[in-house]
N, C-alpha and C. Protein backbone atom coordinates (compact mmCIF):
# COMPACT_ATOMS: atom_id res chain seq x y z
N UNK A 1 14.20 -17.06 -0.79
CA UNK A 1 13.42 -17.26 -2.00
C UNK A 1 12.50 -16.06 -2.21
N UNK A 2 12.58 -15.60 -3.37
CA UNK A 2 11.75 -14.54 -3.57
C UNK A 2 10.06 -14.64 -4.33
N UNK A 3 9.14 -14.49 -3.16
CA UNK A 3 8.04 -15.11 -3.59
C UNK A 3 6.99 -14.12 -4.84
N UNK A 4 7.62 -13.07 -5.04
CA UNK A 4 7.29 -12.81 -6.41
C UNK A 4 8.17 -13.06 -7.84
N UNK A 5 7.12 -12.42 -8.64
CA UNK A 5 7.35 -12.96 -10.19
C UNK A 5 7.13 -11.37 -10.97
N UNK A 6 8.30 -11.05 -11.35
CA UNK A 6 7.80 -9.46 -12.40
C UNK A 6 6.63 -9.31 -13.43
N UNK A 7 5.79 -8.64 -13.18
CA UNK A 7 4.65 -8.79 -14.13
C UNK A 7 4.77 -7.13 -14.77
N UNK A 8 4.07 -7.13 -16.00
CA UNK A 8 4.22 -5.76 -16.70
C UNK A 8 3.23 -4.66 -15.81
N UNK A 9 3.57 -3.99 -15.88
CA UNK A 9 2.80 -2.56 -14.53
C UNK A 9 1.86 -2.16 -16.18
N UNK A 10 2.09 -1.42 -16.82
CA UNK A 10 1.66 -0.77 -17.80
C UNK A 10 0.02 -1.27 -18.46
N UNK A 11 0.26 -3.05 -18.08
CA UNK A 11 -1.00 -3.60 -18.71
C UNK A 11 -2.20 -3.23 -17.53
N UNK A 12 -2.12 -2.95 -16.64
CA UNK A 12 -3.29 -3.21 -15.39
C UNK A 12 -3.73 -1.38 -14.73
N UNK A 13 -4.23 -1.01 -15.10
CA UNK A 13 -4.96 0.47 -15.00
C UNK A 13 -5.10 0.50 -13.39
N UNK A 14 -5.07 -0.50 -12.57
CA UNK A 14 -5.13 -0.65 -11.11
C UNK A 14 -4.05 -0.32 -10.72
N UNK A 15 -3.18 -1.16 -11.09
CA UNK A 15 -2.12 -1.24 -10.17
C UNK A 15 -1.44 0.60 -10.78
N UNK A 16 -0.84 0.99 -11.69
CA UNK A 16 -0.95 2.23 -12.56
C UNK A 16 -1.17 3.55 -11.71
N UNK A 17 -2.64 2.54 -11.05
CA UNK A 17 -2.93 3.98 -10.24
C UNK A 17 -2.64 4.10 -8.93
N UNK A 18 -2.08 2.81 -8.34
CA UNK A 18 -1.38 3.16 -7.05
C UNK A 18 0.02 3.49 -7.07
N UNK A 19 0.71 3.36 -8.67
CA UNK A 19 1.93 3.89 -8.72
C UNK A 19 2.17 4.95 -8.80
N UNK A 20 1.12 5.78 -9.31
CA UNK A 20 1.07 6.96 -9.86
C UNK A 20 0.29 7.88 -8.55
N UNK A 21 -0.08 7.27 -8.13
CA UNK A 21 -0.56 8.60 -6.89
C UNK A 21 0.53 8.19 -5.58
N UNK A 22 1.44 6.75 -5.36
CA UNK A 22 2.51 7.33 -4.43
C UNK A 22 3.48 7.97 -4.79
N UNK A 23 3.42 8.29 -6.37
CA UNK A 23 4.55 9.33 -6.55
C UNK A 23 4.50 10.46 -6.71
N UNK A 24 2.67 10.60 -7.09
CA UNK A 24 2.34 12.28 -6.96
C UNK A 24 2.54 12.53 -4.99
N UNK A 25 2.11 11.67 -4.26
CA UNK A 25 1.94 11.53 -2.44
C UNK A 25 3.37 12.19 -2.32
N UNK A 26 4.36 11.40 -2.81
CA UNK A 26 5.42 11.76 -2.10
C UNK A 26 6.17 13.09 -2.65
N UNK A 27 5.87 13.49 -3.60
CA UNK A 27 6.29 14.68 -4.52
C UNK A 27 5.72 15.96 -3.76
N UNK A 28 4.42 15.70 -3.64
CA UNK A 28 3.31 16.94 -2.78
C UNK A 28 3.67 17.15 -1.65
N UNK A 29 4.01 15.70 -0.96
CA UNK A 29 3.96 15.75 0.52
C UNK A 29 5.00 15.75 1.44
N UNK A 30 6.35 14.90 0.77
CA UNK A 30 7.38 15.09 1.37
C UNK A 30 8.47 16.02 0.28
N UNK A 31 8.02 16.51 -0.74
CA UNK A 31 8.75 17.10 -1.76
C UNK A 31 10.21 16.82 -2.14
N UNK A 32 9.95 14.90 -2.51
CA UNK A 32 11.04 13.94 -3.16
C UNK A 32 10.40 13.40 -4.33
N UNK A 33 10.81 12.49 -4.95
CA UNK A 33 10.47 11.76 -5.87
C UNK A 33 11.08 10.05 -5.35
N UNK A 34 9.63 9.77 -6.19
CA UNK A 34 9.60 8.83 -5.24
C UNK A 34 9.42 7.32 -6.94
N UNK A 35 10.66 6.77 -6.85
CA UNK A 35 10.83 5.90 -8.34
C UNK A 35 10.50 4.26 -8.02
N UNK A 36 9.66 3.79 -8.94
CA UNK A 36 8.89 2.57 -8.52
C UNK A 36 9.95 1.61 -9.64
N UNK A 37 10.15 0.62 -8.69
CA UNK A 37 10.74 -1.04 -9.67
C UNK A 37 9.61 -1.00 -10.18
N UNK A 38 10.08 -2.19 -10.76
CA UNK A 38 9.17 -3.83 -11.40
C UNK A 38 7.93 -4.02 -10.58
N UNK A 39 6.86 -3.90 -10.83
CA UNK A 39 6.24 -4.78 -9.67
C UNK A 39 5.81 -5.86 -10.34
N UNK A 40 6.06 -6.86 -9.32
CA UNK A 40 5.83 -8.02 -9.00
C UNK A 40 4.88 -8.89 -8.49
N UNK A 41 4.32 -10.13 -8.90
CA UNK A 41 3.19 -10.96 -8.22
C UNK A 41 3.51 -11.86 -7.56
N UNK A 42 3.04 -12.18 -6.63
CA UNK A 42 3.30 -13.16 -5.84
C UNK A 42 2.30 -13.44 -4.45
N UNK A 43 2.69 -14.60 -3.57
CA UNK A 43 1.24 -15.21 -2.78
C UNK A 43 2.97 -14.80 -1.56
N UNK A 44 1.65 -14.71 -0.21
CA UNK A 44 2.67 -15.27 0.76
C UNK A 44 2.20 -14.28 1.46
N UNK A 45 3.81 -14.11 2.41
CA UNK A 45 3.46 -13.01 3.49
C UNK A 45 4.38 -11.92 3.52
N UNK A 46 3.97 -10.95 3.75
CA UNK A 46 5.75 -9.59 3.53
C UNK A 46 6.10 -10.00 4.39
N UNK A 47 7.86 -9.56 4.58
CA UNK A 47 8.49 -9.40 5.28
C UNK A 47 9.57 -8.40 5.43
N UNK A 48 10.03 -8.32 6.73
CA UNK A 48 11.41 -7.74 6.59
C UNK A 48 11.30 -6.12 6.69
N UNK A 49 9.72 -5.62 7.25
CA UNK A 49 9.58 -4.14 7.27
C UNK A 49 9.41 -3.83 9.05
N UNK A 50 9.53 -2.47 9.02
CA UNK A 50 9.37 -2.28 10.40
C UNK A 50 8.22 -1.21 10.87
N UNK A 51 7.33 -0.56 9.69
CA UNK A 51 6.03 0.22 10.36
C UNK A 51 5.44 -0.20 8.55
N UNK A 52 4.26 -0.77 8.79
CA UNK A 52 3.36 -1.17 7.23
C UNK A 52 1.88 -0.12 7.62
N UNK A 53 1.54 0.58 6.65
CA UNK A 53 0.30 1.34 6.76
C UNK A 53 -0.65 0.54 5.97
N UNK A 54 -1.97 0.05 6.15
CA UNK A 54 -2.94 -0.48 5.33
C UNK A 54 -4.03 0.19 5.67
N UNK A 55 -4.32 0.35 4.37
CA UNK A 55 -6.10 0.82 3.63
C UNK A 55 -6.66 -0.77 3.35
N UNK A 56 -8.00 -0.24 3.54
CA UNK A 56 -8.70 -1.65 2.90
C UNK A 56 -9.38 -0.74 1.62
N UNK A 57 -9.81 -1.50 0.71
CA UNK A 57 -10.22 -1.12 -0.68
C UNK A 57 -11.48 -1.94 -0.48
N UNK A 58 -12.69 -1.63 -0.98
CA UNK A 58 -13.89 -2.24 -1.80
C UNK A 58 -14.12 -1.56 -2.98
N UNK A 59 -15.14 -2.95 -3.51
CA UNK A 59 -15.72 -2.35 -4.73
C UNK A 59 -15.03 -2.03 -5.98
N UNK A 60 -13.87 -2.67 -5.97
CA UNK A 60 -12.36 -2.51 -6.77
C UNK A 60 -12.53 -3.13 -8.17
N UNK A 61 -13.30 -4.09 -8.66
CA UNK A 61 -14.17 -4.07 -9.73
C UNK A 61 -14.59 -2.93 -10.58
N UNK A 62 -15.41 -2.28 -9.87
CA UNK A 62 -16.41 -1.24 -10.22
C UNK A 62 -17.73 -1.71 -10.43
N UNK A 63 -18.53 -1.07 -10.89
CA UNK A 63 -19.81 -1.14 -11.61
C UNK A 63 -21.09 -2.10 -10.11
N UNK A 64 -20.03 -1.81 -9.05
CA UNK A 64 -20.76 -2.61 -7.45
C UNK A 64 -20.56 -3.94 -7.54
N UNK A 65 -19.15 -4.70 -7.94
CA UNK A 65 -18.34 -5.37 -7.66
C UNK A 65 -17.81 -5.29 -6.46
N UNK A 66 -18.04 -6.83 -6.02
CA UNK A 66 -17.58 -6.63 -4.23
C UNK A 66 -16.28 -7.40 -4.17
N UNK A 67 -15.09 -6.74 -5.56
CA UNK A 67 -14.06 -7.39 -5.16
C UNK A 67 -13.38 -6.73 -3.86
N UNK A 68 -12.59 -7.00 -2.98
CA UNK A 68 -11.83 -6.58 -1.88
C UNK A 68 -10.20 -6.43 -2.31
N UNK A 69 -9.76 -5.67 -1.40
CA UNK A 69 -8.74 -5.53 -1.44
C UNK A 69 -7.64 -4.54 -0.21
N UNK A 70 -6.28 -4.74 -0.06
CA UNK A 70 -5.88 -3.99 0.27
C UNK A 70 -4.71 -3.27 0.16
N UNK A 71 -3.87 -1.98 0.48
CA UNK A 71 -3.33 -1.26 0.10
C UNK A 71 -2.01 -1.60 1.10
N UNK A 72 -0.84 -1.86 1.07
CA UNK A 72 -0.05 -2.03 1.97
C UNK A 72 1.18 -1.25 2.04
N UNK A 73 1.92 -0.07 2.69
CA UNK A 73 3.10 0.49 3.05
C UNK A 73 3.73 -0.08 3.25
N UNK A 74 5.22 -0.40 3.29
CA UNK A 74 5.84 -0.38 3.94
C UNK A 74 7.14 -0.08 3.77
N UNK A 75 7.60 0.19 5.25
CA UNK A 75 9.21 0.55 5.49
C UNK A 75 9.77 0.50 6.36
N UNK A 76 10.66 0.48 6.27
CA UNK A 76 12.22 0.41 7.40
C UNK A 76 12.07 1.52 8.36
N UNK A 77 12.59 1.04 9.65
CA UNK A 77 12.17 2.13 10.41
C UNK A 77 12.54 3.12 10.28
N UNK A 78 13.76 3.45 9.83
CA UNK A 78 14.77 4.95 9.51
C UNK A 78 14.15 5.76 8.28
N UNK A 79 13.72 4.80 7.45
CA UNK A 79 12.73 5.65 6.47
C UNK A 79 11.52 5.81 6.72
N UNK A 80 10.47 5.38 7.29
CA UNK A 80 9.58 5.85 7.87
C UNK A 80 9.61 7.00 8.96
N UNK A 81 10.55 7.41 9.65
CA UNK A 81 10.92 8.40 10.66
C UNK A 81 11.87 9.51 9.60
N UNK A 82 12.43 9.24 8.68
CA UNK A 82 12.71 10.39 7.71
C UNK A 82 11.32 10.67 6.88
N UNK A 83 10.57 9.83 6.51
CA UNK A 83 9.57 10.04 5.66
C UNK A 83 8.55 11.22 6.53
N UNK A 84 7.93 10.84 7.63
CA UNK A 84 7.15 11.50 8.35
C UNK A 84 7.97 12.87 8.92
N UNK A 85 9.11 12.76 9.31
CA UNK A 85 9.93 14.05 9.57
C UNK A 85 9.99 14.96 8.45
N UNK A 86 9.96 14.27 6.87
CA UNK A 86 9.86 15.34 5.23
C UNK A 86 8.80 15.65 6.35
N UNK A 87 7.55 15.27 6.39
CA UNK A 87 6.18 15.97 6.54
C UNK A 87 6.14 16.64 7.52
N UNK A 88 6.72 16.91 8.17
CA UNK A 88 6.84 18.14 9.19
C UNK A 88 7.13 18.88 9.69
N UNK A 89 8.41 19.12 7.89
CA UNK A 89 9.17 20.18 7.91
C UNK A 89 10.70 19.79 8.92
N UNK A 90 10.79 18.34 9.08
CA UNK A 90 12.44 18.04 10.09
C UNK A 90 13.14 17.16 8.68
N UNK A 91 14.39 16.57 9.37
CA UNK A 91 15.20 16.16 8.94
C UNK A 91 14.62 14.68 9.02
N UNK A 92 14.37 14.28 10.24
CA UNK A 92 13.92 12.96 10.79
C UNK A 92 13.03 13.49 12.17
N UNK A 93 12.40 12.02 12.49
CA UNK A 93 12.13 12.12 13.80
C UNK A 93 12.64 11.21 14.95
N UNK A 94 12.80 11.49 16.05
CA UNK A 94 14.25 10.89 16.63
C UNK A 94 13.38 9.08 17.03
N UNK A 95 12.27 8.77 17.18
CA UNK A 95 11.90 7.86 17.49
C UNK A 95 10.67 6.97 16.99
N UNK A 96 10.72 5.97 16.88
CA UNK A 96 9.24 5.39 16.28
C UNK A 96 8.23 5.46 17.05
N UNK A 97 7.18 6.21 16.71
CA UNK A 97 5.95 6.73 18.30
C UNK A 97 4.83 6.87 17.17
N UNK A 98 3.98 7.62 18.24
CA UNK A 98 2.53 7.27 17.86
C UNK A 98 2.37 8.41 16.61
N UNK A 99 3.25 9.06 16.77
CA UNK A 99 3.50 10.19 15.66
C UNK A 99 3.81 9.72 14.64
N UNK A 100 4.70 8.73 14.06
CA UNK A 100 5.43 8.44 12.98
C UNK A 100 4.46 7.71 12.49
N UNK A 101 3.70 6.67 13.77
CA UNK A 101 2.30 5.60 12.81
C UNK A 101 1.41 6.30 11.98
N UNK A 102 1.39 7.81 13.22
CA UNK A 102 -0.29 8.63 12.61
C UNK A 102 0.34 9.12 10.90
N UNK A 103 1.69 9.39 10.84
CA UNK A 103 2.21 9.72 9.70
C UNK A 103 2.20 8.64 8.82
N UNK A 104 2.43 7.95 9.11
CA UNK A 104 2.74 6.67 7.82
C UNK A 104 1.00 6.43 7.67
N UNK A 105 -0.06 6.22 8.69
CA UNK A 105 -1.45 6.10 8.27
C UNK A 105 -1.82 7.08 6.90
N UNK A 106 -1.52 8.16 7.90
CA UNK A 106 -2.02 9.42 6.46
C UNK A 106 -1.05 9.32 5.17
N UNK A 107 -0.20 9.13 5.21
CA UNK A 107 0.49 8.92 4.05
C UNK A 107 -0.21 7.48 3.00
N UNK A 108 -0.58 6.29 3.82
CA UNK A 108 -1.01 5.52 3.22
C UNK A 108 -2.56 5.54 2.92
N UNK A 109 -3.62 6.66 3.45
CA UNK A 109 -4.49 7.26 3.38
C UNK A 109 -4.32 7.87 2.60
N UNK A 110 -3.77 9.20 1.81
CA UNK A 110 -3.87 9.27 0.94
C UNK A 110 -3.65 9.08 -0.27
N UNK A 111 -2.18 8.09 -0.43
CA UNK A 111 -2.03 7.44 -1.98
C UNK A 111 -3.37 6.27 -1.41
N UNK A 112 -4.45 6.15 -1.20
CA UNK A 112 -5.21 5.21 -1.42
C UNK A 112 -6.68 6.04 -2.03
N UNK A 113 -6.44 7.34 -1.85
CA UNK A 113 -7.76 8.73 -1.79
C UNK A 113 -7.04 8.49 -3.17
N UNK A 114 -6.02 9.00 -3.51
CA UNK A 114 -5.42 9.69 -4.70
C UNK A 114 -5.85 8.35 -5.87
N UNK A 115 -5.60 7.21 -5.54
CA UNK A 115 -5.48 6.15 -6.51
C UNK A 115 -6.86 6.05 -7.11
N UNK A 116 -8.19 6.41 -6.18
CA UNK A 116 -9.29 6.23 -6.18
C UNK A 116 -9.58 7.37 -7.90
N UNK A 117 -8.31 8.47 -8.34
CA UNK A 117 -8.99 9.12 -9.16
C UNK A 117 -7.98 8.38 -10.25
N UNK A 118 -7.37 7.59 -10.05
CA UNK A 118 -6.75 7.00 -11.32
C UNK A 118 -7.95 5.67 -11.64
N UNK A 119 -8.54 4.86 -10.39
CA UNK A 119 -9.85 3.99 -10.91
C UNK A 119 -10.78 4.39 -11.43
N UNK A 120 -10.74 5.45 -11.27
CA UNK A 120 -12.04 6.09 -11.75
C UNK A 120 -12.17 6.48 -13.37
N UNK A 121 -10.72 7.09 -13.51
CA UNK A 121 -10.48 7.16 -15.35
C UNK A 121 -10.13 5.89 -15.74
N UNK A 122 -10.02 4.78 -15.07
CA UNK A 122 -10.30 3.66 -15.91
C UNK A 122 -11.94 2.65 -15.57
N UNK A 123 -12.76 3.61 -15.18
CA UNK A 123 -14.20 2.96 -15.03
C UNK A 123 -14.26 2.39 -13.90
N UNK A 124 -13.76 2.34 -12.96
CA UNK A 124 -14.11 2.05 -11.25
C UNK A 124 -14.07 3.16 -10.79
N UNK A 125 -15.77 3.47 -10.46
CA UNK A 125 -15.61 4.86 -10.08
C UNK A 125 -16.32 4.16 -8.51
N UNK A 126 -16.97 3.39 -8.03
CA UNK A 126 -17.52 3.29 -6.58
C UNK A 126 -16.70 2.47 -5.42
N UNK A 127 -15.27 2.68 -5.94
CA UNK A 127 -13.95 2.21 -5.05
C UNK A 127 -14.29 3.13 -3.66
N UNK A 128 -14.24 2.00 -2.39
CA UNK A 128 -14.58 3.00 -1.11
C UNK A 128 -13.23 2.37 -0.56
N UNK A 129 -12.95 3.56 0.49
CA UNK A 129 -11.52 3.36 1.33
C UNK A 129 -12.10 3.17 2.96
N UNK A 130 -11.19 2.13 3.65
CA UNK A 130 -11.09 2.47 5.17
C UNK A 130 -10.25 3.11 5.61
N UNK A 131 -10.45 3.40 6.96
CA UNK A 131 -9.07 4.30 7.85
C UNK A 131 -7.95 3.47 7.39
N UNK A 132 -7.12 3.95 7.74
CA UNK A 132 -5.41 3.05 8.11
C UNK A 132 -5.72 2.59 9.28
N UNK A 133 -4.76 1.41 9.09
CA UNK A 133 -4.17 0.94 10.10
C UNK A 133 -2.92 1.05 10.23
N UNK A 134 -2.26 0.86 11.20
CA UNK A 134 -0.12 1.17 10.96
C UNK A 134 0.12 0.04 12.38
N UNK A 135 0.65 -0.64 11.24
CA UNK A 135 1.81 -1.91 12.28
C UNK A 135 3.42 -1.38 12.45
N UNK A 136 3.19 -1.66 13.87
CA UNK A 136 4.80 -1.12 14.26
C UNK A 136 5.37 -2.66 14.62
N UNK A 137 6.70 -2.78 14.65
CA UNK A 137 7.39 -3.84 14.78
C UNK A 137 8.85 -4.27 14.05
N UNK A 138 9.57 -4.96 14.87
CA UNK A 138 10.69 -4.48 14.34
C UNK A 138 10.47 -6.08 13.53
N UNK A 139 10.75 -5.91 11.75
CA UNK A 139 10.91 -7.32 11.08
C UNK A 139 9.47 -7.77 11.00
N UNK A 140 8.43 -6.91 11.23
CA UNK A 140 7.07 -8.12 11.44
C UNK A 140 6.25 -8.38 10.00
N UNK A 141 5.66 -9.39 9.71
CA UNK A 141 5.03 -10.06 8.91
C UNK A 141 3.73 -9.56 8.75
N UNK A 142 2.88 -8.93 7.75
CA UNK A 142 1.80 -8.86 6.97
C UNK A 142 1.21 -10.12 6.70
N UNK A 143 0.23 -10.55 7.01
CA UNK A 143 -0.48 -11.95 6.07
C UNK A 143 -1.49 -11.83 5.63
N UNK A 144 -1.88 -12.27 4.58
CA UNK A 144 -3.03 -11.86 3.67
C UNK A 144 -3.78 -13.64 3.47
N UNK A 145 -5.05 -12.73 2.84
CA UNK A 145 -5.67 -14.02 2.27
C UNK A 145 -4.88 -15.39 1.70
N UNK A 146 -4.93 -16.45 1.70
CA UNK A 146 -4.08 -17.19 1.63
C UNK A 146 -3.79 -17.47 -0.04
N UNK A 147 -4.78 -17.39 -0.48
CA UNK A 147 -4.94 -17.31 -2.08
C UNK A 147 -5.45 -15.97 -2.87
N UNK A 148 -4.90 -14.61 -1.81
CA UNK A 148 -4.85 -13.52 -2.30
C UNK A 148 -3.69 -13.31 -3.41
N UNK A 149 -4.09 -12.33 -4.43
CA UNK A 149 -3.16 -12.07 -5.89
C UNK A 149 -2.04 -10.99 -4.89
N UNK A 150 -1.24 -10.91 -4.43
CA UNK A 150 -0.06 -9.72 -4.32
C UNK A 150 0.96 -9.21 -5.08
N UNK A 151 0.68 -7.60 -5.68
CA UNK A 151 1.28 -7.38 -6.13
C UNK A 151 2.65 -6.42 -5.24
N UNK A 152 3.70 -5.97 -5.34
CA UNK A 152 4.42 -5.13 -4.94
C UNK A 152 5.15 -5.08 -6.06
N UNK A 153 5.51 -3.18 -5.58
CA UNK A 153 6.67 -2.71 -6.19
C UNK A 153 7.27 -1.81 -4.93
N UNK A 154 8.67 -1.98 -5.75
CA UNK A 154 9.40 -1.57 -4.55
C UNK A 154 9.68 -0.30 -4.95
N UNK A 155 9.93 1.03 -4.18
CA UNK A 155 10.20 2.12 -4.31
C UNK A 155 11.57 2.84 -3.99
N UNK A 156 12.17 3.65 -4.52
CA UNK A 156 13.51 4.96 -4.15
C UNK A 156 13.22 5.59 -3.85
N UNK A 157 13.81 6.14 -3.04
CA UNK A 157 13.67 7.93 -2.41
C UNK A 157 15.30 8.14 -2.33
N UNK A 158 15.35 9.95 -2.20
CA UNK A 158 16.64 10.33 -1.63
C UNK A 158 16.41 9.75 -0.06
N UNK A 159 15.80 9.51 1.09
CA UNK A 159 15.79 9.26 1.63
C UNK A 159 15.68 7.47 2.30
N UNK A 160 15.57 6.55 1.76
CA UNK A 160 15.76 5.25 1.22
C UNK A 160 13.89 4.46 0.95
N UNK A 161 14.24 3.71 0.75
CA UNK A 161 13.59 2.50 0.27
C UNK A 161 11.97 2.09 0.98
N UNK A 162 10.91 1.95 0.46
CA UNK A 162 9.78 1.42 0.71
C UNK A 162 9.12 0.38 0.02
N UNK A 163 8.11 -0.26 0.53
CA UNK A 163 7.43 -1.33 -0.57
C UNK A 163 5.96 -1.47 -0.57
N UNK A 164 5.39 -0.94 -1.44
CA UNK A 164 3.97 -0.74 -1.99
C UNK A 164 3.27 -1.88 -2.44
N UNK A 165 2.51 -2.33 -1.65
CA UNK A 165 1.82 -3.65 -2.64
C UNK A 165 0.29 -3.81 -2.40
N UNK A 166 -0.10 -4.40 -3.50
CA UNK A 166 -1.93 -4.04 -3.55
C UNK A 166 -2.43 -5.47 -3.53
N UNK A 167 -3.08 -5.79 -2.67
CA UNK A 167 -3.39 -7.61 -2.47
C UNK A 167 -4.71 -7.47 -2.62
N UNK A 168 -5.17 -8.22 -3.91
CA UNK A 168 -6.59 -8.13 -4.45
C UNK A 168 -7.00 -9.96 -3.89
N UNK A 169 -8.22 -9.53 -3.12
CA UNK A 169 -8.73 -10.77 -2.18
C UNK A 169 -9.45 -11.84 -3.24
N UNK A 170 -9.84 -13.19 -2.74
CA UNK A 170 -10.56 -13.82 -3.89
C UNK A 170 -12.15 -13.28 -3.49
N UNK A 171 -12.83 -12.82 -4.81
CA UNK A 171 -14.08 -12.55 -4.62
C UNK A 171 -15.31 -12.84 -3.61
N UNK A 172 -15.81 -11.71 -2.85
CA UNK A 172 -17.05 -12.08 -1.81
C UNK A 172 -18.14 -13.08 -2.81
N UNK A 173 -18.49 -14.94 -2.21
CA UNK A 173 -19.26 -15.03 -2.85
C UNK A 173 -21.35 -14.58 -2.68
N UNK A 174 -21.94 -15.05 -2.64
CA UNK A 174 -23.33 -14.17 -2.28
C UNK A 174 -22.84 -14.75 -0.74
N UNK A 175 -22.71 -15.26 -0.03
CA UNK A 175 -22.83 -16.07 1.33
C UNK A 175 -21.68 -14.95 1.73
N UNK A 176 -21.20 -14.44 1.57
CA UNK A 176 -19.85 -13.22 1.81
C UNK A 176 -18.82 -14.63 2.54
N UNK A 177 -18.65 -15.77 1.95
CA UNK A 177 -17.71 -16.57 2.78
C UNK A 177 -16.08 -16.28 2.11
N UNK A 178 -16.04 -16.17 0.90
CA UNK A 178 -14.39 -15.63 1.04
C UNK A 178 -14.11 -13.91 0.84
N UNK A 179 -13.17 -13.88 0.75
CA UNK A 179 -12.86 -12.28 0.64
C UNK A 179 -13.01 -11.45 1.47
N UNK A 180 -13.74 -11.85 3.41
CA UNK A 180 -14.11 -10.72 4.02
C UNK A 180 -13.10 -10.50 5.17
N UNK A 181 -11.67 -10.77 4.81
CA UNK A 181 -10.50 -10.79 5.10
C UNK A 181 -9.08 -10.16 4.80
N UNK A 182 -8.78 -9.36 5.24
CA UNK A 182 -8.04 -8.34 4.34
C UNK A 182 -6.74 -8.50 4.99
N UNK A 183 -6.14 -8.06 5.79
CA UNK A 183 -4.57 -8.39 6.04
C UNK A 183 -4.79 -8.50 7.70
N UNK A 184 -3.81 -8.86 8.52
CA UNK A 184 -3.48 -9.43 9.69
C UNK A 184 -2.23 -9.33 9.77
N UNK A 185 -1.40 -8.81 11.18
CA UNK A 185 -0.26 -8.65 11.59
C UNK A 185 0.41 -9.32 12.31
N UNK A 186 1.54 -9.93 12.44
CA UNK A 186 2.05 -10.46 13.76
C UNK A 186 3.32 -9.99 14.23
C-alpha cells in the first residue's frame, strides 16, 4: 500500500525549495541531473532504503515560528556508493563505510544550506539547520512524528534512484510538548 497521495509541488514555496536545490546539489556536485516525480503526502514510516541522510530544520514558518521539521535522503545502497564515488572523482565506491555516510551527510547538508536560500525568497528567512545524521542499514525504516505531514518525491539520476522527503512536525506548543521530535531509526 502506498502511503502517499500526489499533491501539486508548484503550490508550496517549501517544498520548491528542496526540489530545486537537490537538483542544483547534484548538478554542482556530482555533475548529473538529478529529475524529481510527483511529490507526494503521506503519514507513516519510509521504507525500503539502505543509507537515509537527515537535517533537522527549525523555524520553518519564518518570522520565529517554531515550526520543526526534517529533511530526509534516501537511497539504495549502490546509489549511494555511486553517488558519493561522482564526489570524488570515482566511478563508485567499492563498499558502504564511514566514507559513503560522511558523503551522503554532506550531500544532505547541503541541499538543506541550499534550500535555506529558496525560504528565504519566499519570506522564511530565520530557517536554522542541524548536522546530518546518516543511517546505514540494509531495508531500515525512518519514523517520524506520528502525526507528522510527509512529503516525498522521488528522484532520477543516470546513476539510479533516490527519495527526498520533508516531514513538517506538528507545532512546538508554549510547554514545547509536541514537535520536539524529529525522526528516529531502526
Amino acid at each position: 500500500m502506498n502511503p502517499f497521495h500526489e499533491v501539486p509541488l508548484m503550490n508550496d514555496p517549501k517544498l520548491l525549495a528542496f526540489v530545486e536545490a537537490a537538483r542544483a546539489t547534484f548538478q554542482t556536485m556530482l555533475g548529473i541531473d538529478a529529475r524529481p516525480g510527483a511529490f507526494e503526502r503521506g503519514h507513516g514510516v519510509t521504507t525500503g532504503y539502505d543509507v537515509s541522510g537527515i537535517v533537522g530544520l527549525s523555524n520553518l514558518e519564518g518570522g520565529g515560528g517554531e515550526r520543526q521539521a526534517s529533511l530526509v535522503l534516501s537511497f539504495p545502497e549502490s546509489v549511494a556508493r555511486r553517488a558519493v564515488g561522482r564526489i570524488l572523482g570515482l566511478e563508485s565506491l567499492p563498499v558502504l563505510d564511514q566514507e559513503v555516510a560522511d558523503g551522503i551527510g554532506e550531500l544532505a547538508s547541503v541541499i538543506a544550506g541550499l534550500a535555506k536560500r529558496g525560504l528565504a525568497r519566499a519570506g522564511i528567512h530565520d530557517c536554522r539547520t542541524t548536522l546530518p545524521n546518516v543511517i546505514l542499514g540494509c531495508q531500515h525504516r525512518v519514523f517520524h512524528q506520528r502525526d507528522a505531514e510527509r512529503y516525498g518525491a522521488p528522484f532520477e539520476t543516470e546513476i539510479g534512484g533516490f527519495l527526498l522527503q520533508l516531514i513538517l512536525l506538528v507545532p512546538i506548543d508554549r510547554e514545547g510538548a509536541r514537535g520536539n521530535r524529529a525522526a528516529t531509526a531502526v
